[in-house]
C-alpha atoms as a PDB file:
ATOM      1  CA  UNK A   1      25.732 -16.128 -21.652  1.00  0.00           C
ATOM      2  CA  UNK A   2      23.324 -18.000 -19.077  1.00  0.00           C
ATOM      3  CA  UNK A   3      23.871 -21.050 -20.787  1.00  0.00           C
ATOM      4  CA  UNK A   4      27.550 -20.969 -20.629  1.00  0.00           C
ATOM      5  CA  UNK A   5      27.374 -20.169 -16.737  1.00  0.00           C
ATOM      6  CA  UNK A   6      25.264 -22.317 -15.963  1.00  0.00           C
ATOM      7  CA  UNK A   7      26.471 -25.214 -17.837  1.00  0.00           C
ATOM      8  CA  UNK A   8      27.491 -28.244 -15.570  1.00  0.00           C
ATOM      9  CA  UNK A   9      25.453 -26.647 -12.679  1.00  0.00           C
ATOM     10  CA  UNK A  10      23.348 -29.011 -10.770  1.00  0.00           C
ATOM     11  CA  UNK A  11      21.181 -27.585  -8.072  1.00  0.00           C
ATOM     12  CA  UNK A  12      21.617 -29.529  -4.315  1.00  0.00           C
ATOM     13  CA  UNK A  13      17.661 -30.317  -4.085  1.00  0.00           C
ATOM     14  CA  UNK A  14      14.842 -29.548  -7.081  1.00  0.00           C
ATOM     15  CA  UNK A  15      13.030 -25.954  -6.652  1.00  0.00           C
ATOM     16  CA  UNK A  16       9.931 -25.190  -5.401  1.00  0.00           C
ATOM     17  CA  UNK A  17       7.792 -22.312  -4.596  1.00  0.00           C
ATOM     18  CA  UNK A  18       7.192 -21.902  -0.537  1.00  0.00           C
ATOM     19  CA  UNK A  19       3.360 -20.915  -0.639  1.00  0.00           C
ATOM     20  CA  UNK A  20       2.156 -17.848   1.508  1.00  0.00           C
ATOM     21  CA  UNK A  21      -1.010 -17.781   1.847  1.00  0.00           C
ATOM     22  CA  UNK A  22      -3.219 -16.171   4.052  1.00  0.00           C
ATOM     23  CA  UNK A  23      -5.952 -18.677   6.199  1.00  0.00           C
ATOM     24  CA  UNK A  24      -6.995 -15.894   8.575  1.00  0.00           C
ATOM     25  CA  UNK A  25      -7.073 -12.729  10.229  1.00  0.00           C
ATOM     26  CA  UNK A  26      -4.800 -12.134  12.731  1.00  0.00           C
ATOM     27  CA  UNK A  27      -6.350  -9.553  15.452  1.00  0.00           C
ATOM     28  CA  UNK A  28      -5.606  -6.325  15.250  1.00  0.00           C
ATOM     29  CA  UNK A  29      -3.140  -4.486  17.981  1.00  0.00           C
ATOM     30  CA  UNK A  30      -1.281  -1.454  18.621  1.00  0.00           C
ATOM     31  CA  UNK A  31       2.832  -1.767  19.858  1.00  0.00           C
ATOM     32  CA  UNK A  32       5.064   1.640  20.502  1.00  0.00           C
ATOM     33  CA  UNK A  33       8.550   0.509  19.939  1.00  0.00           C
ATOM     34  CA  UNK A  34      11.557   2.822  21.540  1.00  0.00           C
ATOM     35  CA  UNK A  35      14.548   4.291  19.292  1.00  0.00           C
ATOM     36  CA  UNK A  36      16.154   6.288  21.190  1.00  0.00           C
ATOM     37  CA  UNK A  37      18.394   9.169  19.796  1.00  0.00           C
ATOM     38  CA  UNK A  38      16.106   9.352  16.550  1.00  0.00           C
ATOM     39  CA  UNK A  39      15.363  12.257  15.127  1.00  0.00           C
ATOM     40  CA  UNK A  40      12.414  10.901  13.192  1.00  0.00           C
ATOM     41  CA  UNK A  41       9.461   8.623  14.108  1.00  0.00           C
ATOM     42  CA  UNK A  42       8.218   5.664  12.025  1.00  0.00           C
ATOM     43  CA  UNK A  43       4.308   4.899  11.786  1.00  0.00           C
ATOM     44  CA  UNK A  44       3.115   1.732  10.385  1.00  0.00           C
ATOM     45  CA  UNK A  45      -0.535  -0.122   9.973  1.00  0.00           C
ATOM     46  CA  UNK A  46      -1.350  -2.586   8.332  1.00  0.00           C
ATOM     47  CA  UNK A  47      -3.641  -6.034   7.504  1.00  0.00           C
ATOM     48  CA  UNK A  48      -3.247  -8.736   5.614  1.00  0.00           C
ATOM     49  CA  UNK A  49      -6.003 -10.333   3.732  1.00  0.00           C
ATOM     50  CA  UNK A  50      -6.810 -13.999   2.243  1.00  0.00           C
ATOM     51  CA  UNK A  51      -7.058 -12.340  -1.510  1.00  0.00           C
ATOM     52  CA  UNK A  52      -5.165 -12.909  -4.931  1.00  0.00           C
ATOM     53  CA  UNK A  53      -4.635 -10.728  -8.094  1.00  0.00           C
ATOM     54  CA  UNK A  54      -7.770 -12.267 -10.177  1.00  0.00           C
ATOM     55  CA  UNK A  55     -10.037 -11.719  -7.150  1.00  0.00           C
ATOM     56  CA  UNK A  56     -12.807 -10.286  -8.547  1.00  0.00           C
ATOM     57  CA  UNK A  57     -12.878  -7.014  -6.191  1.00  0.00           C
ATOM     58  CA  UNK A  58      -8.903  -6.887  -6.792  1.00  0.00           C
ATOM     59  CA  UNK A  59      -9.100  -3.776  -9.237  1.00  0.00           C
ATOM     60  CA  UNK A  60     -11.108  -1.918  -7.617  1.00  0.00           C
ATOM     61  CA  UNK A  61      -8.664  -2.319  -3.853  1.00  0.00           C
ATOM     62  CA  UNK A  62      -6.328  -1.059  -6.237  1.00  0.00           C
ATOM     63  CA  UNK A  63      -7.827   2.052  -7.023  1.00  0.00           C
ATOM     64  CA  UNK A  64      -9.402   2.552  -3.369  1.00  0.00           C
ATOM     65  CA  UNK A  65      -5.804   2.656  -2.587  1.00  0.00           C
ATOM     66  CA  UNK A  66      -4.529   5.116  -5.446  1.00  0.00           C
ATOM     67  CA  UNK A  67      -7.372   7.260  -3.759  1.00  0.00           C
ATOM     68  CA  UNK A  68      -7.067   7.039  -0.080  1.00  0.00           C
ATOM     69  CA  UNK A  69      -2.751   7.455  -0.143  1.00  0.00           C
ATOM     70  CA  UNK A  70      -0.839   5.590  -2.692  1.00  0.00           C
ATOM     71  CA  UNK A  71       0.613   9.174  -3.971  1.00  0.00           C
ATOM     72  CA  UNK A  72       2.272  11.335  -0.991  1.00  0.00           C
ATOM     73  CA  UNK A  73       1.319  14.194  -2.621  1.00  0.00           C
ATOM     74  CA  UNK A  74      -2.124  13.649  -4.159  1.00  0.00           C
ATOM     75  CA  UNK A  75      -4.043  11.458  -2.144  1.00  0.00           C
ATOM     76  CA  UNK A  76      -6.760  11.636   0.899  1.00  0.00           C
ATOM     77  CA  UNK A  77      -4.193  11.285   3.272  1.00  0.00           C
ATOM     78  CA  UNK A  78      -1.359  13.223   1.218  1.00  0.00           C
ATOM     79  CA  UNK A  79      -3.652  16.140   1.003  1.00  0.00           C
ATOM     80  CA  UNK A  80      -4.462  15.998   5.076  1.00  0.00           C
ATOM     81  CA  UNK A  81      -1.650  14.896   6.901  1.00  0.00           C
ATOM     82  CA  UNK A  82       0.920  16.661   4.364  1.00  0.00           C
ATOM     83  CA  UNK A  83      -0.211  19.249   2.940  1.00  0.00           C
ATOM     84  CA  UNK A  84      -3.068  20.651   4.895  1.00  0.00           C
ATOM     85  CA  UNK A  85      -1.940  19.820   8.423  1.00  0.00           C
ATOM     86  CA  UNK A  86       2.218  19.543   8.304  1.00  0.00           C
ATOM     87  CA  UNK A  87       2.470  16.169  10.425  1.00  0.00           C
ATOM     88  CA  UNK A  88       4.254  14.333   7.763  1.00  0.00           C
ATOM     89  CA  UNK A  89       7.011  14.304   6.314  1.00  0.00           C
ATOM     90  CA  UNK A  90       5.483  11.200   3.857  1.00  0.00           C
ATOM     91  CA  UNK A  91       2.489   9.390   3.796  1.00  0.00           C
ATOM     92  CA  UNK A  92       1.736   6.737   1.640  1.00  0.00           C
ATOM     93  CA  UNK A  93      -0.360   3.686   1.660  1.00  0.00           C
ATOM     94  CA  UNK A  94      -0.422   0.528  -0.232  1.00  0.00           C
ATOM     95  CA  UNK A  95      -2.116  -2.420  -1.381  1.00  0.00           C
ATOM     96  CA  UNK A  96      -0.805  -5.385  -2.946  1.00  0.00           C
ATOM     97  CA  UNK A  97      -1.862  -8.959  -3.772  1.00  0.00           C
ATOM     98  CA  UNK A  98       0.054 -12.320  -4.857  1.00  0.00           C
ATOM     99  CA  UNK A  99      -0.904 -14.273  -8.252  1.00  0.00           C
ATOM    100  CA  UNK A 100      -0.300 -17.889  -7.111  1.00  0.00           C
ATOM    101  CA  UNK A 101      -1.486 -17.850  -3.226  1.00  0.00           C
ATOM    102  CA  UNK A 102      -4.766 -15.749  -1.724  1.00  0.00           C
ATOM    103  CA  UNK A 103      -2.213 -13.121  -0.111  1.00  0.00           C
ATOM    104  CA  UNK A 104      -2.740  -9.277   0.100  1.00  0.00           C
ATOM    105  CA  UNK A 105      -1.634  -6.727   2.157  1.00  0.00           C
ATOM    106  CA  UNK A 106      -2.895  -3.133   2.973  1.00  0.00           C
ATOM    107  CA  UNK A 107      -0.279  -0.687   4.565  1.00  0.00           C
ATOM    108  CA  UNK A 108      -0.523   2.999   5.254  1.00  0.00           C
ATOM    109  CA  UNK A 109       3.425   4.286   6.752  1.00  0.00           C
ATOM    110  CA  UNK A 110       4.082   7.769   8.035  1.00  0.00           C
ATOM    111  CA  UNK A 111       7.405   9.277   8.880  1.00  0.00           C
ATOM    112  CA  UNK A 112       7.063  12.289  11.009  1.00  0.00           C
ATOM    113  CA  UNK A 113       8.296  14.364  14.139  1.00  0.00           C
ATOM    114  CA  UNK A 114       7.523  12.090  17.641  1.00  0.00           C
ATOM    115  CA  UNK A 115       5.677  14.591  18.714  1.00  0.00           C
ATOM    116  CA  UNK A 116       3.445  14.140  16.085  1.00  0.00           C
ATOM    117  CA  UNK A 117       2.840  10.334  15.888  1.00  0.00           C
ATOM    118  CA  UNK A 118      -0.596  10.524  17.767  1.00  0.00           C
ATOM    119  CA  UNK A 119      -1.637  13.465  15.644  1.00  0.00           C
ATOM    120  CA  UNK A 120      -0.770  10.676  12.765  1.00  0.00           C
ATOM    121  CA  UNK A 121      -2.573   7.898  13.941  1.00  0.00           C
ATOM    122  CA  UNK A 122      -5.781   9.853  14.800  1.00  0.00           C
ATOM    123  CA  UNK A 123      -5.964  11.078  11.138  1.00  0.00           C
ATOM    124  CA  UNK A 124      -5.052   7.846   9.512  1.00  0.00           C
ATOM    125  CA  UNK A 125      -7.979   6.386  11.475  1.00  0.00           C
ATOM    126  CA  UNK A 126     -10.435   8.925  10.637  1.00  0.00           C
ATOM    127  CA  UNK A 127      -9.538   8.815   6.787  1.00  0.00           C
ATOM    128  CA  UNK A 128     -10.177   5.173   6.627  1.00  0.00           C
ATOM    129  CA  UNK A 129     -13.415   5.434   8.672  1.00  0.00           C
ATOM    130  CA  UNK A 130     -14.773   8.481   5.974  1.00  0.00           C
ATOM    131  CA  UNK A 131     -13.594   6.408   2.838  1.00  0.00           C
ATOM    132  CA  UNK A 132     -15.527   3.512   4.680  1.00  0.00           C
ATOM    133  CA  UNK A 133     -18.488   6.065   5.762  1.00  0.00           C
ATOM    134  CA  UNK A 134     -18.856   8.484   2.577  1.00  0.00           C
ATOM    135  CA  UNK A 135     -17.273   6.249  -0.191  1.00  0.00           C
ATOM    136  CA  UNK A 136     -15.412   7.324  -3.125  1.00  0.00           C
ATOM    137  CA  UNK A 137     -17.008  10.814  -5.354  1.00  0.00           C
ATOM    138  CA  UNK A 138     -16.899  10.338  -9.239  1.00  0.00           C
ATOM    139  CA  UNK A 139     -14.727  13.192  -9.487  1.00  0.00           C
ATOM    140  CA  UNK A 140     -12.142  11.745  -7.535  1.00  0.00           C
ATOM    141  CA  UNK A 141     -12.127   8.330  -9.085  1.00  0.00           C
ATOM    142  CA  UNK A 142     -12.209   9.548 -12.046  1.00  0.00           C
ATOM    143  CA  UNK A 143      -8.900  11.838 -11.338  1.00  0.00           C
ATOM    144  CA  UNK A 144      -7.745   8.644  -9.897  1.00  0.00           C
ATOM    145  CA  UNK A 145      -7.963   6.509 -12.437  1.00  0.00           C
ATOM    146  CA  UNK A 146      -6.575   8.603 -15.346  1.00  0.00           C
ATOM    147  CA  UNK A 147      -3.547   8.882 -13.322  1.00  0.00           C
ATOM    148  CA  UNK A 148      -2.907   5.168 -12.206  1.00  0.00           C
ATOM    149  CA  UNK A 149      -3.465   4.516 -15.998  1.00  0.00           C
ATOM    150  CA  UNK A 150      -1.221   7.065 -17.383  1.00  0.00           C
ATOM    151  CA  UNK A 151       1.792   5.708 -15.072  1.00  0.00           C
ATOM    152  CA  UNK A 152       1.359   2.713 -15.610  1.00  0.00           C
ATOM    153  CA  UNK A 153       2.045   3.189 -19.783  1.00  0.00           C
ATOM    154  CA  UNK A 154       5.227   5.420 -18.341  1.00  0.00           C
ATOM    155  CA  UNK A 155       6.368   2.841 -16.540  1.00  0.00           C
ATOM    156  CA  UNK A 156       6.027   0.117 -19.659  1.00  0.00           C
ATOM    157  CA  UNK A 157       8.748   2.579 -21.535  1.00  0.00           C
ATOM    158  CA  UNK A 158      11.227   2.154 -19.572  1.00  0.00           C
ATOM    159  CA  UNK A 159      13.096  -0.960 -20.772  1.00  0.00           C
ATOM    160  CA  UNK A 160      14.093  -2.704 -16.826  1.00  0.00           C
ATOM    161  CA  UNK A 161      10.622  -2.360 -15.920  1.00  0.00           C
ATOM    162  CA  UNK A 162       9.501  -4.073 -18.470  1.00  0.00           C
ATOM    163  CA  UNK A 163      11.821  -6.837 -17.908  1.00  0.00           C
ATOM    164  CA  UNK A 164      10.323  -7.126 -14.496  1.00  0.00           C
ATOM    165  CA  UNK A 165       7.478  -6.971 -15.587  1.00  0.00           C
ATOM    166  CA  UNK A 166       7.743  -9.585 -18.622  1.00  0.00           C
ATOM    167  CA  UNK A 167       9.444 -11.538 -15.860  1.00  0.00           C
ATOM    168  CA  UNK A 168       6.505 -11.720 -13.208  1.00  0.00           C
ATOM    169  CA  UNK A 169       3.484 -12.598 -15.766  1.00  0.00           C
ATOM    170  CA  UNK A 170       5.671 -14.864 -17.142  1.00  0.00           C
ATOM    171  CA  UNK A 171       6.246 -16.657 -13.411  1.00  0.00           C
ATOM    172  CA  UNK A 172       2.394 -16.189 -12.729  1.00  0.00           C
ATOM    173  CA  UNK A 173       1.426 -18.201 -16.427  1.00  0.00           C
ATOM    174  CA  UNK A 174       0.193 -15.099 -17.474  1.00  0.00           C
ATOM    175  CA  UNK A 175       0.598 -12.722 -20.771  1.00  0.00           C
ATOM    176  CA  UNK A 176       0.373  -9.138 -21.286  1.00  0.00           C
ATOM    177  CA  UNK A 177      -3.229  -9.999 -22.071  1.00  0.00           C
ATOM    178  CA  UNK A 178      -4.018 -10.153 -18.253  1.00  0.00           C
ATOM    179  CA  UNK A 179      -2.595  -6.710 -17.856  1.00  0.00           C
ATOM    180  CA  UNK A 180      -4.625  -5.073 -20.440  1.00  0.00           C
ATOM    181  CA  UNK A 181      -8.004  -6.763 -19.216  1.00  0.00           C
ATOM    182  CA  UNK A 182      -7.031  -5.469 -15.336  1.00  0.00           C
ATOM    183  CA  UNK A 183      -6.606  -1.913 -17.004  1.00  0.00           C
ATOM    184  CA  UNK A 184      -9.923  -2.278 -19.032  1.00  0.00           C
ATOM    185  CA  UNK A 185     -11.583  -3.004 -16.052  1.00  0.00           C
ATOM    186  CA  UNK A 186     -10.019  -0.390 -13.649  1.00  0.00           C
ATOM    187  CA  UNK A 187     -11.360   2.110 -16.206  1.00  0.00           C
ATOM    188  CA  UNK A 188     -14.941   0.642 -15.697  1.00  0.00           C
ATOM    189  CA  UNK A 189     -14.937   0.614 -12.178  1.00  0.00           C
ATOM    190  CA  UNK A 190     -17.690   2.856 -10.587  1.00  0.00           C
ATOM    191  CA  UNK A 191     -17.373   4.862  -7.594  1.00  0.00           C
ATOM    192  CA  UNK A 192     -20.061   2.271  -5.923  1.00  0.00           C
ATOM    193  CA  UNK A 193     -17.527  -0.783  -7.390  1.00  0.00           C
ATOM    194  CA  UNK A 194     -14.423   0.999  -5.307  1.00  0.00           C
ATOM    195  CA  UNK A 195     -16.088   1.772  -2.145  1.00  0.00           C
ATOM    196  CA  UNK A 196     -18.102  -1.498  -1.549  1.00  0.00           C
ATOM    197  CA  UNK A 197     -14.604  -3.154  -2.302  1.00  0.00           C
ATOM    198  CA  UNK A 198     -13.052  -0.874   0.540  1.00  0.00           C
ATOM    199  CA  UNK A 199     -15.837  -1.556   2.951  1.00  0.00           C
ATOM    200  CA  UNK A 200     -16.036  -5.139   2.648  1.00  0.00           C
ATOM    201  CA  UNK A 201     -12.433  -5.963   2.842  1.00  0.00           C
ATOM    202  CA  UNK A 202     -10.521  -3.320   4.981  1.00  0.00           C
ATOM    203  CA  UNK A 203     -11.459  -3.307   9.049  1.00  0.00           C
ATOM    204  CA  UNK A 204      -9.711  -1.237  11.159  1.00  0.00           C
ATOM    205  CA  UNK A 205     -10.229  -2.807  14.161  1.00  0.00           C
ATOM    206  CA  UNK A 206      -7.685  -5.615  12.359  1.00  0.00           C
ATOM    207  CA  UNK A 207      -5.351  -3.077  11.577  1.00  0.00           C
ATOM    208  CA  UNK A 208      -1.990  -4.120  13.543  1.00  0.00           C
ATOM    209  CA  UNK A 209      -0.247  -0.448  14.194  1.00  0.00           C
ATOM    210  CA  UNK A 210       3.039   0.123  15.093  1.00  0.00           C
ATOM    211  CA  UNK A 211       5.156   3.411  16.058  1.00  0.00           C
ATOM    212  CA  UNK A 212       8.324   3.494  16.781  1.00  0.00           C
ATOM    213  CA  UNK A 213      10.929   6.665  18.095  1.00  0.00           C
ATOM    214  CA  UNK A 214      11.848   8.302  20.809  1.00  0.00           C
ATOM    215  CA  UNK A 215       9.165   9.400  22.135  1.00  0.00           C
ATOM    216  CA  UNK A 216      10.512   9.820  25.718  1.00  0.00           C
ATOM    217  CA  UNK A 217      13.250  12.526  24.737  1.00  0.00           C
ATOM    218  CA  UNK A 218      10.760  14.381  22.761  1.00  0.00           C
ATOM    219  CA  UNK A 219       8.374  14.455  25.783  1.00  0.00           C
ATOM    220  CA  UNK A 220      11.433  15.688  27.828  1.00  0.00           C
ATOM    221  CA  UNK A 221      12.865  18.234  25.764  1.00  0.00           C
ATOM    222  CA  UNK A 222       9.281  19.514  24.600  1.00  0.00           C
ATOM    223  CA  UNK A 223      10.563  20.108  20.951  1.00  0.00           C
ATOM    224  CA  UNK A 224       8.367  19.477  17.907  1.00  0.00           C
ATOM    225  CA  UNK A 225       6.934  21.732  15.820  1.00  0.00           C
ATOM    226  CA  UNK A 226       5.568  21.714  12.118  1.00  0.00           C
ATOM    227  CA  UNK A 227       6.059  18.053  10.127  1.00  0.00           C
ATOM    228  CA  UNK A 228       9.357  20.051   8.300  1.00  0.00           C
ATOM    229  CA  UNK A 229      11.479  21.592  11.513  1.00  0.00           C
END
């Protein structure tokens, strides 16, 4: 079927890839953007880093992330900002790195009530600064890891993500091989592995922060409340 629609076609100049990569850090900074008439408010930080997939300390950002706030409900900052303290409505964070240029980002994004958006940013900061501070505990890694694992088999039985994901390694050169050695060495990784990873690559003075709603009206009117009103 490809073949037959795309017989005859002739592309207007030859492909090629536009590189990304990362030379250096940009400084970090903090913007509050105005939307007015919004019921919610949008928080966003977030770094990028000169880093690609077969980094060496690559696996082990991955699971520093799965443990600080890649799952809204189980996570440092799922269990705080969620569950414990009702600012959220979600919090996730996320890390992600390229295969062919030294590009990764780190993102932590909150949607919550205005009113809360301070309340946010104060325990985003301090969650980063005690995973940087205290590290990561065995028990938690280890919770960590079993789960990252286990979805990531899920996810290979369902037939479009495997497409995807047949699609990518093939793009990248690579072979399913490459995914089984980056899950044989996420289930290595020691608690030490993780947090040295976390510390040496993730500043938050070069976080760049952004919240955006409307912040005015909600000062006006004086509503708010818990995360879910």
């Amino acid at each position: 079927m490809l073949q037959q629609a795309l017989t005859g076609w002739v592309a207007a100049k030859p492909y090629a890839r536009i590189a990304q990569p990362v030379t250096a850090h940009a400084p970090g900074t903090q913007q509050q953007i105005t939307t007015p008439d919004k019921a919610n408010a949008t928080y966003t930080a977030g770094l990028l880093l000169p880093l690609k997939d077969d980094d060496p300390d690559y696996p082990a950002l991955v699971m520093a992330n799965v443990v600080l706030g890649s799952s809204p409900l189980s996570s440092r900052l799922g269990d705080r900002i969620r569950q414990q303290e009702g600012l959220s409505y979600r919090v996730t964070s996320s890390f992600t790195a390229a295969t062919l240029d030294p590009r990764a980002s780190f993102t932590v994004t909150a949607i919550a009530n205005p009113q809360h958006i301070a309340q946010v940013a104060q325990a985003v900061r301090e969650e980063i600064a005690r995973l940087i501070r205290d590290g990561v505990s065995s028990a938690e890694l280890a919770r960590a890891t079993a789960g990252y694992l286990e979805q990531r088999q899920v996810r290979r039985t369902n037939d479009a993500a495997l497409a995807g994901m047949l699609t990518r390694l093939l793009f990248a050169g690579h072979t399913f091989a490459y995914s089984s050695e980056l899950e044989r060495t996420i289930a290595s990784l020691t608690p030490a592995q993780v947090s040295e990873a976390f510390r040496q690559h993730i500043d938050p003075q070069q976080l760049i922060i952004i919240s955006a709603g409307d912040f005015a009206q909600q000062t006006a009117t004086g509503t708010g409340g818990h995360a879910g009103e």
